[in-house]
PDB file of N, CA and C in Angstrom:
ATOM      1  N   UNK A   1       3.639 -12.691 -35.471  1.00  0.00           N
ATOM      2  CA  UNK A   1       2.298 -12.656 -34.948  1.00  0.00           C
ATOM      3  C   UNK A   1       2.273 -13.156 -33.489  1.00  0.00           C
ATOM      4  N   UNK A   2       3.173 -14.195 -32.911  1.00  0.00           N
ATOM      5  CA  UNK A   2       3.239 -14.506 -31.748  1.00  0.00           C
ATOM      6  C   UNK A   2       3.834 -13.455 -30.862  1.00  0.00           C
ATOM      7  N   UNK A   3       4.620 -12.649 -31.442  1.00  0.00           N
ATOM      8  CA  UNK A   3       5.507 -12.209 -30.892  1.00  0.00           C
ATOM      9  C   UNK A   3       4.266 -10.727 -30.044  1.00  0.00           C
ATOM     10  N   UNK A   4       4.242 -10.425 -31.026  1.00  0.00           N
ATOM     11  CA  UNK A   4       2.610  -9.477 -31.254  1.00  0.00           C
ATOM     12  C   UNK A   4       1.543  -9.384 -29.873  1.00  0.00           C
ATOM     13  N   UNK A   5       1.131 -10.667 -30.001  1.00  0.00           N
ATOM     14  CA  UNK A   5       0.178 -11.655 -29.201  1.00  0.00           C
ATOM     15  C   UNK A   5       0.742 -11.571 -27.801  1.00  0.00           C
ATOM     16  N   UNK A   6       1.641 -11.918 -27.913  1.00  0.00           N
ATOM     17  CA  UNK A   6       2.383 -11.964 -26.282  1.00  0.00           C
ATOM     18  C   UNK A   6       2.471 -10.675 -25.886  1.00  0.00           C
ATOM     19  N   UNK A   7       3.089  -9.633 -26.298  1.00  0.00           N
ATOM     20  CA  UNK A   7       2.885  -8.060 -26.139  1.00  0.00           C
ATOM     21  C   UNK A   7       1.501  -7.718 -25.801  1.00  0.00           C
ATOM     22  N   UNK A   8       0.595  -7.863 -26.421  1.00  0.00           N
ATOM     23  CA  UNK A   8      -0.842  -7.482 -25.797  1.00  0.00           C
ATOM     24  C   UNK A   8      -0.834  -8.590 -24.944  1.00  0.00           C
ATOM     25  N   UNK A   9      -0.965  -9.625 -24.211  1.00  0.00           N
ATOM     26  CA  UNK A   9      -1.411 -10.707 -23.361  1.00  0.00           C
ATOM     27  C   UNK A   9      -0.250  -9.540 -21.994  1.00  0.00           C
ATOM     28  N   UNK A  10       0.675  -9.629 -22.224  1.00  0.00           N
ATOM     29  CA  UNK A  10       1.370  -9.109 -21.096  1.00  0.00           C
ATOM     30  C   UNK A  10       1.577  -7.602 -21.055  1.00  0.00           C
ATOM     31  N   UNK A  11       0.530  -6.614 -21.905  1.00  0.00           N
ATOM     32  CA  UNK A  11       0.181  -5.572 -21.257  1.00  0.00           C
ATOM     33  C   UNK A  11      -1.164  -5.518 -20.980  1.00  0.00           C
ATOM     34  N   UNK A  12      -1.827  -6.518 -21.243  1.00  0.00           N
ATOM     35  CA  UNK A  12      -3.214  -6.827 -20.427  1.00  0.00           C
ATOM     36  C   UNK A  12      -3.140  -7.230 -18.971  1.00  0.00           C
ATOM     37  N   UNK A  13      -2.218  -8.039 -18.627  1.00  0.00           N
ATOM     38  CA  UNK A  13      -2.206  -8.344 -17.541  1.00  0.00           C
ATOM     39  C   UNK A  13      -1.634  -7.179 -16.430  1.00  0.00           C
ATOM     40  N   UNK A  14      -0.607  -6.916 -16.832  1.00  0.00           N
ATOM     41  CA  UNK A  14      -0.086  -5.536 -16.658  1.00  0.00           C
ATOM     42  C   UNK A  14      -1.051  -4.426 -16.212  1.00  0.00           C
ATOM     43  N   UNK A  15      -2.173  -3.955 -17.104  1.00  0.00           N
ATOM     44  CA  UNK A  15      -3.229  -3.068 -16.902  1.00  0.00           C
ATOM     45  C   UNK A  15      -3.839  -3.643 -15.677  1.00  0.00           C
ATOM     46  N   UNK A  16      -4.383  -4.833 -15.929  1.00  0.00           N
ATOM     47  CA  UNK A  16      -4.883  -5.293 -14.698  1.00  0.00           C
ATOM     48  C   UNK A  16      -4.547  -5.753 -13.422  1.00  0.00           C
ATOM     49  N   UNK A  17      -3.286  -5.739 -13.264  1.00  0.00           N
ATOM     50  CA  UNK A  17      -2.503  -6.037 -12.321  1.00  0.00           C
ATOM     51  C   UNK A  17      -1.997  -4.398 -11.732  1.00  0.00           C
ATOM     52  N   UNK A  18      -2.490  -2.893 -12.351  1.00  0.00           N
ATOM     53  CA  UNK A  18      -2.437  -2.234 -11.600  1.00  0.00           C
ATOM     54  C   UNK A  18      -3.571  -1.543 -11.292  1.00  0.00           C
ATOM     55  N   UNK A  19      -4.558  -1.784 -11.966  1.00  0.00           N
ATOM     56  CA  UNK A  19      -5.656  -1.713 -11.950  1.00  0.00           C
ATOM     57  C   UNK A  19      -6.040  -2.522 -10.318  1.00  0.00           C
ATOM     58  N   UNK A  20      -5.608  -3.169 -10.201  1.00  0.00           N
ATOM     59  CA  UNK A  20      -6.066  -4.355  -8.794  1.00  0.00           C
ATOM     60  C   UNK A  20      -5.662  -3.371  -7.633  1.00  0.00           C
ATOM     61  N   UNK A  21      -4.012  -3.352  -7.890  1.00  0.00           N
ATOM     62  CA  UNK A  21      -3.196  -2.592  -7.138  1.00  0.00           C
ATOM     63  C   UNK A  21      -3.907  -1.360  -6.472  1.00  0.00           C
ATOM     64  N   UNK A  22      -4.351  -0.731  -7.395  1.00  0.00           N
ATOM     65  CA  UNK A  22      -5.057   0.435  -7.252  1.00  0.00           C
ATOM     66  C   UNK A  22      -6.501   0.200  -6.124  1.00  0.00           C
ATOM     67  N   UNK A  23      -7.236  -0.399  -6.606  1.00  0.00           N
ATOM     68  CA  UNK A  23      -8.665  -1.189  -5.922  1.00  0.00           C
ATOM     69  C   UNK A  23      -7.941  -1.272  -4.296  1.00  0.00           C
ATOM     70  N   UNK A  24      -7.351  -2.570  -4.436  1.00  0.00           N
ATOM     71  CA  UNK A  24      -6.156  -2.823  -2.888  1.00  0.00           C
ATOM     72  C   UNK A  24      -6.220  -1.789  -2.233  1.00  0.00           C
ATOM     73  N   UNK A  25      -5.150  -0.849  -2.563  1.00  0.00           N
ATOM     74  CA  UNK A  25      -4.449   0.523  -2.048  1.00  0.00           C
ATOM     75  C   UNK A  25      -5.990   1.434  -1.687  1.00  0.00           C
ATOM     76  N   UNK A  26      -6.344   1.601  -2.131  1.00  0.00           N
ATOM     77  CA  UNK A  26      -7.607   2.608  -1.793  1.00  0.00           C
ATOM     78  C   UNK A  26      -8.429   2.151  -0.915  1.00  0.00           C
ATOM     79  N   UNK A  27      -8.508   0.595  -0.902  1.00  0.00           N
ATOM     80  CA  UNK A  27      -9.225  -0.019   0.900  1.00  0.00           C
ATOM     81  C   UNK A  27      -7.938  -0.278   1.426  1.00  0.00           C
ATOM     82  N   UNK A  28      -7.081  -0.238   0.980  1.00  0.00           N
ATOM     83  CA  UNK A  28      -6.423  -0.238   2.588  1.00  0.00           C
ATOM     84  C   UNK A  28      -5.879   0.876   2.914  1.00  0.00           C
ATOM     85  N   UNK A  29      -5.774   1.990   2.474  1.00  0.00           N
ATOM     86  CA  UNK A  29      -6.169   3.431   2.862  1.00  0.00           C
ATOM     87  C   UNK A  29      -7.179   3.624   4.133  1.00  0.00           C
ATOM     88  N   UNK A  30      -8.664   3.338   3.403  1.00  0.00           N
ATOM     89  CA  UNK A  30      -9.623   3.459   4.121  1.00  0.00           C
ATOM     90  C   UNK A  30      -9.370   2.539   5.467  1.00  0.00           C
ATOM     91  N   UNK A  31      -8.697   1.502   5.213  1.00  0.00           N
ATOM     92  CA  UNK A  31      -8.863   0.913   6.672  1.00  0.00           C
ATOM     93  C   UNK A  31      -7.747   1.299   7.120  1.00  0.00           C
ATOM     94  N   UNK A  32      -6.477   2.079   7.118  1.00  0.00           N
ATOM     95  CA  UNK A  32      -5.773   2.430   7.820  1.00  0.00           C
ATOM     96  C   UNK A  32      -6.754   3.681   8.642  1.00  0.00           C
ATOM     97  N   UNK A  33      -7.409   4.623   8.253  1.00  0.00           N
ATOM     98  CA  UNK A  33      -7.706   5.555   9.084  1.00  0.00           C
ATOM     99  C   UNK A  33      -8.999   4.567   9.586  1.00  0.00           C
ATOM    100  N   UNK A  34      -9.781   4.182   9.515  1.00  0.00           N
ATOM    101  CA  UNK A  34     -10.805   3.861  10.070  1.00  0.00           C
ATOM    102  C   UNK A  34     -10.068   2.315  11.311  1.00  0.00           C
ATOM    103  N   UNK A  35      -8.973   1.632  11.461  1.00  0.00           N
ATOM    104  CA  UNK A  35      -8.459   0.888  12.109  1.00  0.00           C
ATOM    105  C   UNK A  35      -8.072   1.897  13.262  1.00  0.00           C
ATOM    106  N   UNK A  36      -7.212   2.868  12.968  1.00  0.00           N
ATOM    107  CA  UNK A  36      -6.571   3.736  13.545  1.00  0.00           C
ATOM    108  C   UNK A  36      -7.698   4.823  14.546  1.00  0.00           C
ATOM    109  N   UNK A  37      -8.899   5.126  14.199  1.00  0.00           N
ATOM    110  CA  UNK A  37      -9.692   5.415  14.654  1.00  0.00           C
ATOM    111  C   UNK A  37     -10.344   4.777  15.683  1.00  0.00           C
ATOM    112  N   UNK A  38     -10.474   3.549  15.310  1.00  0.00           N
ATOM    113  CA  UNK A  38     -11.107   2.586  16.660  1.00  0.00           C
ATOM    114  C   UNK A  38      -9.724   1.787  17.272  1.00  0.00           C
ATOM    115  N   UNK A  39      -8.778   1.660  17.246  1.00  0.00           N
ATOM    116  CA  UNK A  39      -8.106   1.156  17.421  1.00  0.00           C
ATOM    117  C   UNK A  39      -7.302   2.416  18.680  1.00  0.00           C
ATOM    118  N   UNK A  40      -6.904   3.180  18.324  1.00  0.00           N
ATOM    119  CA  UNK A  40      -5.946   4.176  19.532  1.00  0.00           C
ATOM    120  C   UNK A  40      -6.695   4.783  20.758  1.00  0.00           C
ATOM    121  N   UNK A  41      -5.827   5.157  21.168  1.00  0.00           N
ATOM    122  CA  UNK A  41      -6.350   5.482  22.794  1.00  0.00           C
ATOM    123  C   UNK A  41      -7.002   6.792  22.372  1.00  0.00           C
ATOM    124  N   UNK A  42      -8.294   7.227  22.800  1.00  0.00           N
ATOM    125  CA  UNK A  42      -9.577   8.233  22.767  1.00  0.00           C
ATOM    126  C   UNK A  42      -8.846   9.516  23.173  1.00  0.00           C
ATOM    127  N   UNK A  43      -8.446   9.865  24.687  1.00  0.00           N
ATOM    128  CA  UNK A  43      -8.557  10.710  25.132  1.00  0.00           C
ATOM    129  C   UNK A  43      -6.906  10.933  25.122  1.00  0.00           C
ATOM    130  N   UNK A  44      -6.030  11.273  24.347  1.00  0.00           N
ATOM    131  CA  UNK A  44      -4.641  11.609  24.632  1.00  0.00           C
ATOM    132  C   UNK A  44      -3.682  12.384  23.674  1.00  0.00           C
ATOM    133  N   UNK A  45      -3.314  13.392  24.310  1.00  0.00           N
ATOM    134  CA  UNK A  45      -3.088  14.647  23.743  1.00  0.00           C
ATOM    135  C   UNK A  45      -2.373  14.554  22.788  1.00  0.00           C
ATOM    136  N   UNK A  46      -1.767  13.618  22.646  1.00  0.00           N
ATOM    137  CA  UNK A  46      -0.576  13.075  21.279  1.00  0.00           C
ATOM    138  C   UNK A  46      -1.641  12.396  20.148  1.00  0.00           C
ATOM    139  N   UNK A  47      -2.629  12.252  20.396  1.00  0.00           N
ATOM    140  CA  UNK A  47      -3.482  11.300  19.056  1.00  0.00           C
ATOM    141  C   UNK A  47      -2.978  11.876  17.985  1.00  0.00           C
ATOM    142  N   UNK A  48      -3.024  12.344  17.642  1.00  0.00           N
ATOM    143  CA  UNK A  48      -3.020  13.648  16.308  1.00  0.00           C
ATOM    144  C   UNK A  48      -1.525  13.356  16.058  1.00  0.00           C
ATOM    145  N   UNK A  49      -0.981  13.316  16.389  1.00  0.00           N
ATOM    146  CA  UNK A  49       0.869  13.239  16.299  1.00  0.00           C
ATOM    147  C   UNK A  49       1.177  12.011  15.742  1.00  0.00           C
ATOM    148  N   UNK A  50      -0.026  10.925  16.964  1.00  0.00           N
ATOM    149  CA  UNK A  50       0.715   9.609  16.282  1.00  0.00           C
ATOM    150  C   UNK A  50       0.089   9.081  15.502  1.00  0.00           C
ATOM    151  N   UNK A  51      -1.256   9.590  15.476  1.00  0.00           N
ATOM    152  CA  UNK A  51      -2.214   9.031  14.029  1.00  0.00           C
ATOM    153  C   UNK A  51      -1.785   9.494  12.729  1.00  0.00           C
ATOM    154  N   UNK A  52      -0.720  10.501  12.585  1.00  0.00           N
ATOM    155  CA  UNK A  52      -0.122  10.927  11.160  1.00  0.00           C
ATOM    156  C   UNK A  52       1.246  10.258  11.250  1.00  0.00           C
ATOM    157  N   UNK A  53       1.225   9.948  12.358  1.00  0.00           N
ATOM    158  CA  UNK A  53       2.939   8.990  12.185  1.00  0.00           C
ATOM    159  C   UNK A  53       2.974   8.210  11.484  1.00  0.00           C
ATOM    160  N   UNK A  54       1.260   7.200  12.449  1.00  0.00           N
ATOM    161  CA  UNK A  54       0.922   5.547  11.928  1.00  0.00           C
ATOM    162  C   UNK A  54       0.378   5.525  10.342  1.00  0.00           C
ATOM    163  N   UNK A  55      -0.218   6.439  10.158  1.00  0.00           N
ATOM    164  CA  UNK A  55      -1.011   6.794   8.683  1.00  0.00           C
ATOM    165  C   UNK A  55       0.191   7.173   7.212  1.00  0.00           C
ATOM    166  N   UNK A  56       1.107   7.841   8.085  1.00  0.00           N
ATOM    167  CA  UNK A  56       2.252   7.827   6.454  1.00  0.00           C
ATOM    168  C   UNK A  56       2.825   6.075   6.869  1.00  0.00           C
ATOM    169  N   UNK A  57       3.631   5.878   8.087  1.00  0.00           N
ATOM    170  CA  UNK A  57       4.408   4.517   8.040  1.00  0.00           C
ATOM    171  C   UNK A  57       3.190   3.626   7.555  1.00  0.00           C
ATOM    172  N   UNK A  58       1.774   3.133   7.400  1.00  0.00           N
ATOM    173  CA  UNK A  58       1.069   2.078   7.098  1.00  0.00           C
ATOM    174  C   UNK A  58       0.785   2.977   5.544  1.00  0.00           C
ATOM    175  N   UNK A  59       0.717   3.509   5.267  1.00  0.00           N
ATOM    176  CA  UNK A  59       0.589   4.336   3.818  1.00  0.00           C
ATOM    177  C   UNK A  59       1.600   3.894   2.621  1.00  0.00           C
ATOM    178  N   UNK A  60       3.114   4.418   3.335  1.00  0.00           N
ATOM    179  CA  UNK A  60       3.967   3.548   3.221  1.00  0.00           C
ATOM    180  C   UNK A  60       3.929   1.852   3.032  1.00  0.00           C
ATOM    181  N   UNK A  61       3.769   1.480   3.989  1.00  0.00           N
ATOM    182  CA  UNK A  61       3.794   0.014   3.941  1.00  0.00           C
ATOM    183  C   UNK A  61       2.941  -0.454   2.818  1.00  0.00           C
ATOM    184  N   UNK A  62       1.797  -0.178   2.339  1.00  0.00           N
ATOM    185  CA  UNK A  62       0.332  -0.442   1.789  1.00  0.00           C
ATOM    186  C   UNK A  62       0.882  -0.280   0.284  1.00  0.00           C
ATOM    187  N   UNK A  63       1.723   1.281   0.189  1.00  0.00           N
ATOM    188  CA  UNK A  63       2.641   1.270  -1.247  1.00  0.00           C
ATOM    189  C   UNK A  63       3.175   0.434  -1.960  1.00  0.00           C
ATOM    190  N   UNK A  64       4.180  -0.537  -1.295  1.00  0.00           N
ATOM    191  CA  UNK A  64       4.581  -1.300  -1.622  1.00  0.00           C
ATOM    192  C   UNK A  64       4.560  -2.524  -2.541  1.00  0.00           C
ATOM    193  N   UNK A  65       2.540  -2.613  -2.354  1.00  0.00           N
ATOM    194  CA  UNK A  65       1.942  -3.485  -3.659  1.00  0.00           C
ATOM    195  C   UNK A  65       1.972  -3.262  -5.059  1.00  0.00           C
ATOM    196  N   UNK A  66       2.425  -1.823  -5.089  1.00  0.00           N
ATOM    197  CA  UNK A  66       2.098  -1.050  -6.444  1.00  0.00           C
ATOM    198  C   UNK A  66       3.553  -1.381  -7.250  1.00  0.00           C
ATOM    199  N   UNK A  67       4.358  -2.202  -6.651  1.00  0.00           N
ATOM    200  CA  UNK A  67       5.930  -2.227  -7.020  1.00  0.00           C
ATOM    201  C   UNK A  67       5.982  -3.735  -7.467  1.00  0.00           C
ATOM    202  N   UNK A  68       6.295  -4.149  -8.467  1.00  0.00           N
ATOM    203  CA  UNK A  68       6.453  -5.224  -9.201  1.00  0.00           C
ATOM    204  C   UNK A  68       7.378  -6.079  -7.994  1.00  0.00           C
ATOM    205  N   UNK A  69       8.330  -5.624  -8.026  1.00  0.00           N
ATOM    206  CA  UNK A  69       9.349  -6.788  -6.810  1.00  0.00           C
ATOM    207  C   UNK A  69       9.454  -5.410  -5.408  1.00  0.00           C
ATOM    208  N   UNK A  70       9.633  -6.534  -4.376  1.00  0.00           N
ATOM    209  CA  UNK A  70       9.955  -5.393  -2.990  1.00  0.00           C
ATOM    210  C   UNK A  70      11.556  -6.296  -2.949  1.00  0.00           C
ATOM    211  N   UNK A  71      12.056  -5.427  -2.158  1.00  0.00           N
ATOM    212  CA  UNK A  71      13.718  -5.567  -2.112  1.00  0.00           C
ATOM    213  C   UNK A  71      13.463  -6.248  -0.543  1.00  0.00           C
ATOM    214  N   UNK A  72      14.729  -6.751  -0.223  1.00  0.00           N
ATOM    215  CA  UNK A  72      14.854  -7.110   1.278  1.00  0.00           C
ATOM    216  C   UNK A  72      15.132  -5.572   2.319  1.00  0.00           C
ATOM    217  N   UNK A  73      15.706  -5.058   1.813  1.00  0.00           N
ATOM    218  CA  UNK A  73      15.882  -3.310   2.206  1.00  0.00           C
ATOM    219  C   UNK A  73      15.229  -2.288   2.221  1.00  0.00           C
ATOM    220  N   UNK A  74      13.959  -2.288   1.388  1.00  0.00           N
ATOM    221  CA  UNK A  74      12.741  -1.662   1.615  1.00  0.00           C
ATOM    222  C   UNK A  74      11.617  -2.487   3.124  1.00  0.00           C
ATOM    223  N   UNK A  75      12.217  -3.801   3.005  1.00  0.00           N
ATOM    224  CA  UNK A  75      11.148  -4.665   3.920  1.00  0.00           C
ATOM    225  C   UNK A  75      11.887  -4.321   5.451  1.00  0.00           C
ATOM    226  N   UNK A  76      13.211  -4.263   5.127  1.00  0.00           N
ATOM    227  CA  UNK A  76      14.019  -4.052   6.683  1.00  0.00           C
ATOM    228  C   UNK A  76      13.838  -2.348   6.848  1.00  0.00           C
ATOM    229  N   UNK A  77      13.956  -1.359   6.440  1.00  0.00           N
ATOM    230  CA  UNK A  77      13.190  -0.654   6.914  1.00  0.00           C
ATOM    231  C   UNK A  77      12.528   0.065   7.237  1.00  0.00           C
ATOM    232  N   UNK A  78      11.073  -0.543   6.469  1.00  0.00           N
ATOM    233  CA  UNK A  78      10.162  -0.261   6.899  1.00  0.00           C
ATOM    234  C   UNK A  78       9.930  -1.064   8.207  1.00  0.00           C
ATOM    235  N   UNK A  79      10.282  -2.300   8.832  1.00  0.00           N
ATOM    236  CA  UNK A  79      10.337  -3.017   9.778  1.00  0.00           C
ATOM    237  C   UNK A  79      11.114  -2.152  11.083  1.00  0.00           C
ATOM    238  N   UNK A  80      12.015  -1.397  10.514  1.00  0.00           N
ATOM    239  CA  UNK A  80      12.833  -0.184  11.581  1.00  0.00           C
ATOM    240  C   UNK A  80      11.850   0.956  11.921  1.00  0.00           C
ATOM    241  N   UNK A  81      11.439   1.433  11.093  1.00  0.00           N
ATOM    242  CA  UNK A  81      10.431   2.451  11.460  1.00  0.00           C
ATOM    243  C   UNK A  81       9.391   1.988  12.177  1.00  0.00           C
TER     244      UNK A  81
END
């Protein structure tokens, strides 16, 4: 029965711990394009180039919550890119 108990307690938390993940990831979505919007230079012919650069690499980065452990090698590089 304990054994039981602990199985639901730690796929409850589980649910809700990606459940969060999820919440997280979807504002910081939104604030990657809306940062990126007020944030880059207005008038320059590359916007478009580097706003899909910055939007997968911070997309990327933002992923990372959804992963139980991050490695030192996922952190180095994404730090290279």
């Amino acid at each position: 029965m304990e054994f039981t108990s602990r199985l639901r307690l730690e796929a409850a938390i589980e649910r809700s711990r990606q459940e969060y993940s999820n919440v997280l990831l979807n504002h910081l979505f939104e604030d990657i394009d809306s940062g990126l919007e007020q944030n880059m230079v207005k008038k320059c012919p590359e916007k478009q180039k580097c706003t899909s650069a910055f939007t997968a690499l911070l997309q990327q980065n933002a992923g990372l919550i959804t992963k139980n452990r991050v490695d030192d090698k996922s952190i180095s590089d994404n730090q290279k890119n």
